[in-house]
N, C-alpha and C. Protein backbone atom coordinates (compact mmCIF):
# COMPACT_ATOMS: atom_id res chain seq x y z
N UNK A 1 108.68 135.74 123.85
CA UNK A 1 108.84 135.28 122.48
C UNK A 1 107.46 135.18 121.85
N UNK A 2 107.02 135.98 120.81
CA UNK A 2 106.07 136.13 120.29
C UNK A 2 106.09 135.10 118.69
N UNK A 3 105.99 133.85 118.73
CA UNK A 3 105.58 132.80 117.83
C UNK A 3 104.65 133.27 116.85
N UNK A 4 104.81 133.45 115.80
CA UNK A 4 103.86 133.63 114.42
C UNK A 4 103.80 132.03 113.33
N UNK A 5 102.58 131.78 112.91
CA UNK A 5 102.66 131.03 112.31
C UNK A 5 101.94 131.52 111.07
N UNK A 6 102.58 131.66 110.00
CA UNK A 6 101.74 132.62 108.78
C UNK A 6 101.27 131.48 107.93
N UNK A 7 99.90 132.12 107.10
CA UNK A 7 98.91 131.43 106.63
C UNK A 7 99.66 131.13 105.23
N UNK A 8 99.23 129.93 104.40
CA UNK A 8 99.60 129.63 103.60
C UNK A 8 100.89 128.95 103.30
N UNK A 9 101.80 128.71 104.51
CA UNK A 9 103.16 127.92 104.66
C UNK A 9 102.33 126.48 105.16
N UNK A 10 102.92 125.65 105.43
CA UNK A 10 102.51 124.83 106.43
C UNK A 10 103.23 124.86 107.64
N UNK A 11 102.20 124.21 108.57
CA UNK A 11 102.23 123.97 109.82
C UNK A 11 103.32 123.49 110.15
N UNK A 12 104.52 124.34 111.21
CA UNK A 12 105.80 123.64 111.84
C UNK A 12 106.44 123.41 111.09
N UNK A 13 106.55 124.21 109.65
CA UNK A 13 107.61 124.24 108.41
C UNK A 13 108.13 125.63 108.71
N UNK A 14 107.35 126.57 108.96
CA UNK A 14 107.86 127.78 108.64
C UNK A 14 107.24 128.78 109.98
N UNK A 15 108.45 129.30 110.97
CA UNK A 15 107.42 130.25 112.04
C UNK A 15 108.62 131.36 112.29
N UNK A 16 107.54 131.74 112.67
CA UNK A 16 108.10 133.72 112.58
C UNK A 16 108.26 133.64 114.22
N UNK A 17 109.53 135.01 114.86
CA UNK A 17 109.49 135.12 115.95
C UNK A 17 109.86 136.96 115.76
N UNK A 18 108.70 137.41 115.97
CA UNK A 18 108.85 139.09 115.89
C UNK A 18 109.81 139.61 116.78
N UNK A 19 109.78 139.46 118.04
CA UNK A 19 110.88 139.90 119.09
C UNK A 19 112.30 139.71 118.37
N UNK A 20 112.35 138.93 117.89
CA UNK A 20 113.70 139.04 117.42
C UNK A 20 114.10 139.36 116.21
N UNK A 21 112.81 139.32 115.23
CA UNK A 21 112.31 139.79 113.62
C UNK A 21 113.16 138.70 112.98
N UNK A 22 112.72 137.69 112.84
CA UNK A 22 113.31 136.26 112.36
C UNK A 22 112.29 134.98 112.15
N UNK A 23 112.56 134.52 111.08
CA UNK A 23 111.46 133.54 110.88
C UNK A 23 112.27 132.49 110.64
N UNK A 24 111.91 130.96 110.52
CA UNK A 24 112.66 130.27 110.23
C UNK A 24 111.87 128.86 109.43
N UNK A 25 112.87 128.61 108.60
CA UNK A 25 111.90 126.95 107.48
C UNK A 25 112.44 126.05 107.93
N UNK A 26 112.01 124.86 108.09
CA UNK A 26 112.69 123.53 107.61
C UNK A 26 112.47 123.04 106.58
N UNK A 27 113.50 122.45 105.88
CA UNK A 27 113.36 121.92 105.36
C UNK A 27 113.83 120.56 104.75
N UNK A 28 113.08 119.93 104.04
CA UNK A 28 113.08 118.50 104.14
C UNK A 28 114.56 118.12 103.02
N UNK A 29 115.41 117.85 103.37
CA UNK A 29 116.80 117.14 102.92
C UNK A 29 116.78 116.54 101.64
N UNK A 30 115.91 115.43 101.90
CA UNK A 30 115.32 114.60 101.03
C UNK A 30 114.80 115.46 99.59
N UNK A 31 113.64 116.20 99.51
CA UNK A 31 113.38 116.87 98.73
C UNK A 31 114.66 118.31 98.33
N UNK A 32 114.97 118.94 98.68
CA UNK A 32 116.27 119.80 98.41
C UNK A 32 117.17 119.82 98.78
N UNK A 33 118.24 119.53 97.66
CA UNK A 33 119.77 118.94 98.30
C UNK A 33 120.22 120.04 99.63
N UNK A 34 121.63 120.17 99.93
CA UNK A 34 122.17 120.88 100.47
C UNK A 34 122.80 121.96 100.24
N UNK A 35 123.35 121.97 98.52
CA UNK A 35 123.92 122.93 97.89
C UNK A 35 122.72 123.78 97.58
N UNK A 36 121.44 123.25 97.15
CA UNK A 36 120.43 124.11 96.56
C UNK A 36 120.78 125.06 97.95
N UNK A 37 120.28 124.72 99.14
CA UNK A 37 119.78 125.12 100.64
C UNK A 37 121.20 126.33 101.16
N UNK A 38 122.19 125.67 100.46
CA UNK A 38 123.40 126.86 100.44
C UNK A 38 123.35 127.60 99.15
N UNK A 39 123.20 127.41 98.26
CA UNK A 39 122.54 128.68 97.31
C UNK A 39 121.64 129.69 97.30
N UNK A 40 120.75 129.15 97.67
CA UNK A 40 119.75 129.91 98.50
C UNK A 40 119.85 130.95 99.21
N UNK A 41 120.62 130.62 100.56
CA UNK A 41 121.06 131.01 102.24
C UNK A 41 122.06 132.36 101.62
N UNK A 42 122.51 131.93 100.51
CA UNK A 42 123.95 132.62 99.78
C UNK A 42 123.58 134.21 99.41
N UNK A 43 122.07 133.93 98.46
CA UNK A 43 121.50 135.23 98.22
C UNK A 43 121.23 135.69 99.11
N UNK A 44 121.04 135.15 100.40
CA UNK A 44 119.89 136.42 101.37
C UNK A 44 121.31 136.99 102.13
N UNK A 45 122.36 137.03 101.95
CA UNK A 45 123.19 136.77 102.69
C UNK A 45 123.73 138.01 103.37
N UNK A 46 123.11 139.51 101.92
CA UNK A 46 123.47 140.59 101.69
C UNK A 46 122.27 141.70 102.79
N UNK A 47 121.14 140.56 102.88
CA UNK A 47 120.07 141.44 104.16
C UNK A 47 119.77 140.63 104.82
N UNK A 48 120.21 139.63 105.37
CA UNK A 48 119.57 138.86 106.75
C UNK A 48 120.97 137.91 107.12
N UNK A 49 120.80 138.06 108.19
CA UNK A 49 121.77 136.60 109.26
C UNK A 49 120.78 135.32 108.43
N UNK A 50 122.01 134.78 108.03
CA UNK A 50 121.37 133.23 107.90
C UNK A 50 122.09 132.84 108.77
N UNK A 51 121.34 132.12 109.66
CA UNK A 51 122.23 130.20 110.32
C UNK A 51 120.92 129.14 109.83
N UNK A 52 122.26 128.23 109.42
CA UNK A 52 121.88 126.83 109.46
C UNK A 52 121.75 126.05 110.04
N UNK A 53 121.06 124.72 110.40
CA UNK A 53 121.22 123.80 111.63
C UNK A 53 120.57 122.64 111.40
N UNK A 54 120.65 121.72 112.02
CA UNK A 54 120.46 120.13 111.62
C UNK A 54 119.46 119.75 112.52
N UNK A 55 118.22 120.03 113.03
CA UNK A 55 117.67 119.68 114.21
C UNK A 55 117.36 118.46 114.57
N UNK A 56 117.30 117.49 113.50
CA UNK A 56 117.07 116.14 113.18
C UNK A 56 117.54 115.65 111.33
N UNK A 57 117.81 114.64 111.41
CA UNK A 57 118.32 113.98 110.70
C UNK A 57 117.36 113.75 109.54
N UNK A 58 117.56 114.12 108.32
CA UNK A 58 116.84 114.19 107.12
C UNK A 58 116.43 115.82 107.11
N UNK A 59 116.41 117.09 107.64
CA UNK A 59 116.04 118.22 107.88
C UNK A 59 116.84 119.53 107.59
N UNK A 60 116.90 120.43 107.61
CA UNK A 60 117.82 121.63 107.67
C UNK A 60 116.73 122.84 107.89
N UNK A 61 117.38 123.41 109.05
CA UNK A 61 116.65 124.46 109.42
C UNK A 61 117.61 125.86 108.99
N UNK A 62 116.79 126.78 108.53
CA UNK A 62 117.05 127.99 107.95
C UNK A 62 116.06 129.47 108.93
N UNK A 63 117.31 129.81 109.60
CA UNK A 63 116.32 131.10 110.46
C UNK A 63 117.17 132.25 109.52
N UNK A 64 116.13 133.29 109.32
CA UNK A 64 116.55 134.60 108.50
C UNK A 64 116.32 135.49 109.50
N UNK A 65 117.06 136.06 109.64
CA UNK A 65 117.10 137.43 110.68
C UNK A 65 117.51 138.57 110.07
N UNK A 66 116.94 139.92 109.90
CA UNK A 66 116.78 141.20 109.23
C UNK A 66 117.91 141.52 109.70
N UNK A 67 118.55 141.92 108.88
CA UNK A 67 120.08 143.03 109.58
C UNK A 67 119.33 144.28 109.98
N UNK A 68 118.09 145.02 109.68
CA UNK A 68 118.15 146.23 109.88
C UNK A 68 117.15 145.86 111.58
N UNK A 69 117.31 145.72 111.64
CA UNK A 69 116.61 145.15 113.04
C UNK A 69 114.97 144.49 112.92
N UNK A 70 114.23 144.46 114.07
CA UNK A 70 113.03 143.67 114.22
C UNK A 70 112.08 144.39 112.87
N UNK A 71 111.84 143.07 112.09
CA UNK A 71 110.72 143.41 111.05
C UNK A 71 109.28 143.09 111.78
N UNK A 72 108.03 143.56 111.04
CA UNK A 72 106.77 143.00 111.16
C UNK A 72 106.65 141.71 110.72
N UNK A 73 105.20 141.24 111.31
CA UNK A 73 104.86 139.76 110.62
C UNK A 73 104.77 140.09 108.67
N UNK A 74 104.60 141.14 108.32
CA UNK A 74 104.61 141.09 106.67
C UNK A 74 105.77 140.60 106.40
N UNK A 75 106.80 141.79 107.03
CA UNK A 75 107.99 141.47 106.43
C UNK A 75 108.64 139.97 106.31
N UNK A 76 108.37 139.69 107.40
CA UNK A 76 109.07 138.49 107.90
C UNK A 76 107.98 137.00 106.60
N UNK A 77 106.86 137.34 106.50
CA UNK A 77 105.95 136.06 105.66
C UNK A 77 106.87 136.46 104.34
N UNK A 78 107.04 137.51 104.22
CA UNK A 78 107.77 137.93 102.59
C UNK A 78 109.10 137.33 102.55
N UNK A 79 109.95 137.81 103.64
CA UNK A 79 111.27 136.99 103.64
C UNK A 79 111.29 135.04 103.41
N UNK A 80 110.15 134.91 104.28
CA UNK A 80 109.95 133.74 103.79
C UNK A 80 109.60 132.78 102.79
N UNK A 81 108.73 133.62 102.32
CA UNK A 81 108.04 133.51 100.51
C UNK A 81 109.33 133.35 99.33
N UNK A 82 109.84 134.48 99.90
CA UNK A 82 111.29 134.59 99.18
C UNK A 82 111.95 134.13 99.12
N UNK A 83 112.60 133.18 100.08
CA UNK A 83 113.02 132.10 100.27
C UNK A 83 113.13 131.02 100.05
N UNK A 84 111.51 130.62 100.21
CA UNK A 84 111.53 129.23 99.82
C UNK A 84 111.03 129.68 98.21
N UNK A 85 110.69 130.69 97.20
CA UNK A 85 111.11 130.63 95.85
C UNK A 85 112.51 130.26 95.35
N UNK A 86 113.49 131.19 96.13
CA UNK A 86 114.79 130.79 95.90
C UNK A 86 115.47 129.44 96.08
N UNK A 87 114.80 128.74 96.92
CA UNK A 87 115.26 127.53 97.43
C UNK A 87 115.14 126.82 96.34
N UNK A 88 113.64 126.96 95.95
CA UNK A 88 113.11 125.98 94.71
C UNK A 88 113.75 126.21 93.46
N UNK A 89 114.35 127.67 93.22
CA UNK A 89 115.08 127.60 92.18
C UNK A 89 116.33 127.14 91.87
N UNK A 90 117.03 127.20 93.59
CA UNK A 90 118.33 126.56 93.38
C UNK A 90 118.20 124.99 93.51
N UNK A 91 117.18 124.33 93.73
CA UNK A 91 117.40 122.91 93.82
C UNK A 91 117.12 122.70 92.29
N UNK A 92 116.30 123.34 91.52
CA UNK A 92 116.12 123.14 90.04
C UNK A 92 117.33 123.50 88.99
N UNK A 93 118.56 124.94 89.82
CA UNK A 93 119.74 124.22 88.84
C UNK A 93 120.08 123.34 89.33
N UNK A 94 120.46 123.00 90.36
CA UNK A 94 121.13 121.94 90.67
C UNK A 94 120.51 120.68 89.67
N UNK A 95 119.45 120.31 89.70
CA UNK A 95 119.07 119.00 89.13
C UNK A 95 119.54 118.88 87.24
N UNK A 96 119.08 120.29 87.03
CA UNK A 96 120.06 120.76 85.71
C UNK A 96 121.36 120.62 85.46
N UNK A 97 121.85 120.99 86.18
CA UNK A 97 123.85 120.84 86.54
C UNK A 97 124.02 119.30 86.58
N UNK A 98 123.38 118.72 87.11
CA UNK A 98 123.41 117.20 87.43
C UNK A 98 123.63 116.24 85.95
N UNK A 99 122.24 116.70 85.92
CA UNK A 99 121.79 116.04 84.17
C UNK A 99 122.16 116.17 82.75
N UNK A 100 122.94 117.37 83.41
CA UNK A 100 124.02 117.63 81.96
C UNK A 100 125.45 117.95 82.11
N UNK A 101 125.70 116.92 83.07
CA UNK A 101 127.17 117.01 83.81
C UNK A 101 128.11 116.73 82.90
N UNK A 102 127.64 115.85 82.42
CA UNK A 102 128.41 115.15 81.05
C UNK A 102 128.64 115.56 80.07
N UNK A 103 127.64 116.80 79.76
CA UNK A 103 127.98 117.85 78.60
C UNK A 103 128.76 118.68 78.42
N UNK A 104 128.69 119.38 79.88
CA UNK A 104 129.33 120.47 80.36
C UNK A 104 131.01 120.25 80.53
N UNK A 105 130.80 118.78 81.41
CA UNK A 105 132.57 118.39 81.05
C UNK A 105 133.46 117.83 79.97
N UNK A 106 132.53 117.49 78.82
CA UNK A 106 132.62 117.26 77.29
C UNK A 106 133.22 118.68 76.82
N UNK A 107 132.32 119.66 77.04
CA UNK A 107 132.47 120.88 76.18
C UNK A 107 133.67 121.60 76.66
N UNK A 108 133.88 121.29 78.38
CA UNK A 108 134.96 122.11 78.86
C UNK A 108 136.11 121.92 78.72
N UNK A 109 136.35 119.95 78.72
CA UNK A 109 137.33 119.41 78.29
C UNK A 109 137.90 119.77 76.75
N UNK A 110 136.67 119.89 75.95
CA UNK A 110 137.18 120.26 74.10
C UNK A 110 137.71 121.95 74.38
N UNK A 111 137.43 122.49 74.89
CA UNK A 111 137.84 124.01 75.09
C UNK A 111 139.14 124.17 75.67
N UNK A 112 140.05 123.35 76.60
CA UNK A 112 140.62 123.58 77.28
C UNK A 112 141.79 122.60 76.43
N UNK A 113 141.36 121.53 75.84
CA UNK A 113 141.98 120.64 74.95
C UNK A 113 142.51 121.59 73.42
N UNK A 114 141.42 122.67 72.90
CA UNK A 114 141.55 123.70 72.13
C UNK A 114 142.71 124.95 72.83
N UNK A 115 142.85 125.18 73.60
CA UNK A 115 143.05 126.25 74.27
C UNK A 115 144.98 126.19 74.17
N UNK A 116 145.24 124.72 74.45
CA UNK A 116 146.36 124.31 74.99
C UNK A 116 146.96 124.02 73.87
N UNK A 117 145.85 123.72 72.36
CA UNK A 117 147.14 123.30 71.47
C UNK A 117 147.41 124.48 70.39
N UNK A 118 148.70 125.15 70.71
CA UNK A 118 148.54 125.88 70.15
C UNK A 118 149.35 125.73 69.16
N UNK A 119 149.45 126.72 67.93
CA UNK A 119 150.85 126.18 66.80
C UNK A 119 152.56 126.22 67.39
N UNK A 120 153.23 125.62 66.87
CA UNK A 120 154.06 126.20 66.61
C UNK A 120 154.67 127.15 66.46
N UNK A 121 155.84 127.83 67.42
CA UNK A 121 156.63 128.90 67.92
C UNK A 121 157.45 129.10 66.68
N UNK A 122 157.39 130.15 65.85
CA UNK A 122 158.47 130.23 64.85
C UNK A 122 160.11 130.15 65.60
N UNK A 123 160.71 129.67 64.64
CA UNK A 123 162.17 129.50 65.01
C UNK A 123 162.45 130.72 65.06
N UNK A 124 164.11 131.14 65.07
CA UNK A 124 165.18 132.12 64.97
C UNK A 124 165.15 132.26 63.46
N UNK A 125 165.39 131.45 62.64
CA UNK A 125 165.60 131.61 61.41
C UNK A 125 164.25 131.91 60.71
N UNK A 126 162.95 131.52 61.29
CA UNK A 126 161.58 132.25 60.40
C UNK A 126 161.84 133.21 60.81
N UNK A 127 161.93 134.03 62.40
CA UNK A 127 162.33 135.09 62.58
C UNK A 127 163.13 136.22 61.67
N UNK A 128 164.55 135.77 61.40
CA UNK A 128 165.34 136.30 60.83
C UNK A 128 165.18 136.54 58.73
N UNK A 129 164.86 135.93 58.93
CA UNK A 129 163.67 135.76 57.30
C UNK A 129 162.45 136.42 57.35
N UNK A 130 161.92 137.16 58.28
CA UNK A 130 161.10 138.24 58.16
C UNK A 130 161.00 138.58 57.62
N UNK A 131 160.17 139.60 56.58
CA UNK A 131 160.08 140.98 56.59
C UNK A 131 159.53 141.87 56.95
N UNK A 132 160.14 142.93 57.48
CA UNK A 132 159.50 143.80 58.17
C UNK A 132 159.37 144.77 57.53
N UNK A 133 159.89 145.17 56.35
CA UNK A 133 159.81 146.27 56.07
C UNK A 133 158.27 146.59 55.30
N UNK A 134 157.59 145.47 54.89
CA UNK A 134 155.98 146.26 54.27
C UNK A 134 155.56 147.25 55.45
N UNK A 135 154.59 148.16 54.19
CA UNK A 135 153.85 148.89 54.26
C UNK A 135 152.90 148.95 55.67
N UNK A 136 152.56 149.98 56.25
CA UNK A 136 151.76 149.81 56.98
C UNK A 136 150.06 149.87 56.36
N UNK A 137 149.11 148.93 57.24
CA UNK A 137 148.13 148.48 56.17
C UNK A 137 146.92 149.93 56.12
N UNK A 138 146.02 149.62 55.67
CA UNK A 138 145.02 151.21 54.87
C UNK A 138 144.35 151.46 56.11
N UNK A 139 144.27 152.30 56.64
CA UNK A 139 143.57 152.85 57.95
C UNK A 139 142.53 154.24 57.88
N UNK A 140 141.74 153.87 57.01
CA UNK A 140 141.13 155.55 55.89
C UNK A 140 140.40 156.30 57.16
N UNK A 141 139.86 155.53 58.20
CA UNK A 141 139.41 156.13 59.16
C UNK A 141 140.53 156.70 60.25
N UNK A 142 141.24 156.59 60.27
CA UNK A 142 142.34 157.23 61.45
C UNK A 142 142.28 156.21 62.97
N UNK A 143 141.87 154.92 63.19
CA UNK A 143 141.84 154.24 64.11
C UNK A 143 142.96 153.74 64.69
N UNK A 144 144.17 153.32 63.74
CA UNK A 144 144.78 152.83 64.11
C UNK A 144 146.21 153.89 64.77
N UNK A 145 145.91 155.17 64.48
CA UNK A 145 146.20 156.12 65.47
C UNK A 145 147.30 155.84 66.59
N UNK A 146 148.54 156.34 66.68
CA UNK A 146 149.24 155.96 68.11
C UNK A 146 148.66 157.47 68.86
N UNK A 147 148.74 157.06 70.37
CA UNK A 147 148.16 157.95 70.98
C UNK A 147 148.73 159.31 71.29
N UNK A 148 150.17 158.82 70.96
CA UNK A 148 151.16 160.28 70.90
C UNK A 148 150.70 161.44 69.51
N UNK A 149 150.62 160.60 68.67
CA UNK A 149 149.70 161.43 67.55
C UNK A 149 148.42 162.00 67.63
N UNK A 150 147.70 161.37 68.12
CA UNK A 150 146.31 162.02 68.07
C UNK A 150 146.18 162.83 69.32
N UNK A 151 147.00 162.83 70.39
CA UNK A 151 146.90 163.59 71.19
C UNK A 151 148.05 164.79 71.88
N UNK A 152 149.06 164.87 70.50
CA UNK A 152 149.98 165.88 70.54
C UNK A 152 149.98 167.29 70.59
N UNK A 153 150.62 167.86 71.43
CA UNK A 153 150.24 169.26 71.50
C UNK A 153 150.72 170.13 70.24
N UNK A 154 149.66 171.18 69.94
CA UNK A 154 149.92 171.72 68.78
C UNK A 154 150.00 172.82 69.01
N UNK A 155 151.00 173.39 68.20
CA UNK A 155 151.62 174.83 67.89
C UNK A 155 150.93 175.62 67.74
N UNK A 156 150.59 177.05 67.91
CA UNK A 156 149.89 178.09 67.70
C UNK A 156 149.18 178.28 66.48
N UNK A 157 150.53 177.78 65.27
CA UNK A 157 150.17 178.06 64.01
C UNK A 157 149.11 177.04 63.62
N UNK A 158 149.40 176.00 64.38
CA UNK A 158 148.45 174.56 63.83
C UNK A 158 147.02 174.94 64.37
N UNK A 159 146.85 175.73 65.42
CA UNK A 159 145.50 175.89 66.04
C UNK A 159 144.53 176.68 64.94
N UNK A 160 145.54 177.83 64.17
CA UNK A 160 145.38 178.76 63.81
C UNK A 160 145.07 178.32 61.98
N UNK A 161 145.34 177.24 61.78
CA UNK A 161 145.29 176.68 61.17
C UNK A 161 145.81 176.64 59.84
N UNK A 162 147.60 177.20 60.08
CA UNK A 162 148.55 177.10 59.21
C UNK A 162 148.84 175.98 59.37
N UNK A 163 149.48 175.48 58.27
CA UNK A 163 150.40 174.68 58.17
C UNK A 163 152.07 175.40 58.88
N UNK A 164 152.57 173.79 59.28
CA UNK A 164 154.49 174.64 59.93
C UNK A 164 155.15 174.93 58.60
N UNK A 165 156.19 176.15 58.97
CA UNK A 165 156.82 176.62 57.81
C UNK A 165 157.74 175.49 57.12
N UNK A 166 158.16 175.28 56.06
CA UNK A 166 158.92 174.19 55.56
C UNK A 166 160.04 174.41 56.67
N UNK A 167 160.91 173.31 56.47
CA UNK A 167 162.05 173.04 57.03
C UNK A 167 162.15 173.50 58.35
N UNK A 168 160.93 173.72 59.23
CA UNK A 168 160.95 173.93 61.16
C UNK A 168 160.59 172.44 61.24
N UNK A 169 161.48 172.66 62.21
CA UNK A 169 160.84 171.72 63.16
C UNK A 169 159.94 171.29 63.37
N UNK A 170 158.99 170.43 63.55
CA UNK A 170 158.05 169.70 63.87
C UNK A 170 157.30 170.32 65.15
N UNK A 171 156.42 170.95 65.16
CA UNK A 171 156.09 171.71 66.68
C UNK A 171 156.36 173.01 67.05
N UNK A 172 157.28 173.54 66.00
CA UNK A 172 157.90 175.01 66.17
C UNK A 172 157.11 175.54 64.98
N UNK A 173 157.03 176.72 64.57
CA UNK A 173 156.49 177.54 63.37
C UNK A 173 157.80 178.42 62.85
């Protein structure tokens, strides 16, 4: 087991083990919740084995292991770098999510309170008091188009760019 300890982490926070191309953090509980530490673990999730583990009480240990097999000491200080950026970003929504918990369930509650009230179902008799027969409304661009129309097969003559003879059929010449 070849132990790396890379410069610029601190000491017995963060150590690399090349033989197996895996590095691993602790980190302190206290300072980043648990959800941040599973948010985190969540992204890498797609190129490295995460396990988690409790080695002592107030702690959480995070080993990243390369799916593509044994990395170098670069790789492995980078995975780590990376990491604990991500960490720091997910404990910072979290503290966000926290602090405006109250907003968020204000706004969701008025949306969902909006959502649910809706009007009034016309009766049978608004129904039957319809009218249906207006006009269909101005469509100068051709959008409102049914798709059997705009994509009907056309007659020789139509390609050709007659008009159909009066009184044929629709599609015949």
């Amino acid at each position: 087991m070849s132990t790396l300890m890379f410069e610029g982490f601190p000491k017995d926070l963060v150590v690399g083990d090349l033989a197996d191309g895996s590095v691993t953090l602790t980190v302190d509980a206290a300072v980043y919740p648990l959800e941040a530490v599973y948010g985190a673990a969540y992204i890498f999730i797609d190129r490295c084995f995460v396990l988690l583990d409790r080695p002592k009480a107030g702690s959480v240990s995070v080993t990243l292991t390369d799916k593509k097999g044994a990395a170098d000491a670069g790789a492995l200080r980078q995975m780590a770098g990376e990491f604990a950026n991500e960490l720091l970003t997910q404990a910072w929504r979290q503290k966000i999510v926290e602090e405006n918990r109250v907003l968020l369930e204000t706004v969701t509650m008025q949306a969902l309170a909006g959502a649910t009230a809706t009007p009034a179902e016309p009766s049978l008799d608004d129904l039957a008091n319809f009218d249906f027969t207006e006009e269909a409304f101005d469509d100068p661009l051709g959008i409102a188009m049914s798709w059997e129309e705009k994509y009907k097969k056309k007659t020789p003559a139509e390609v050709a760019g007659e008009a159909p003879a009066e009184g044929a059929p629709e599609g015949k010449p």
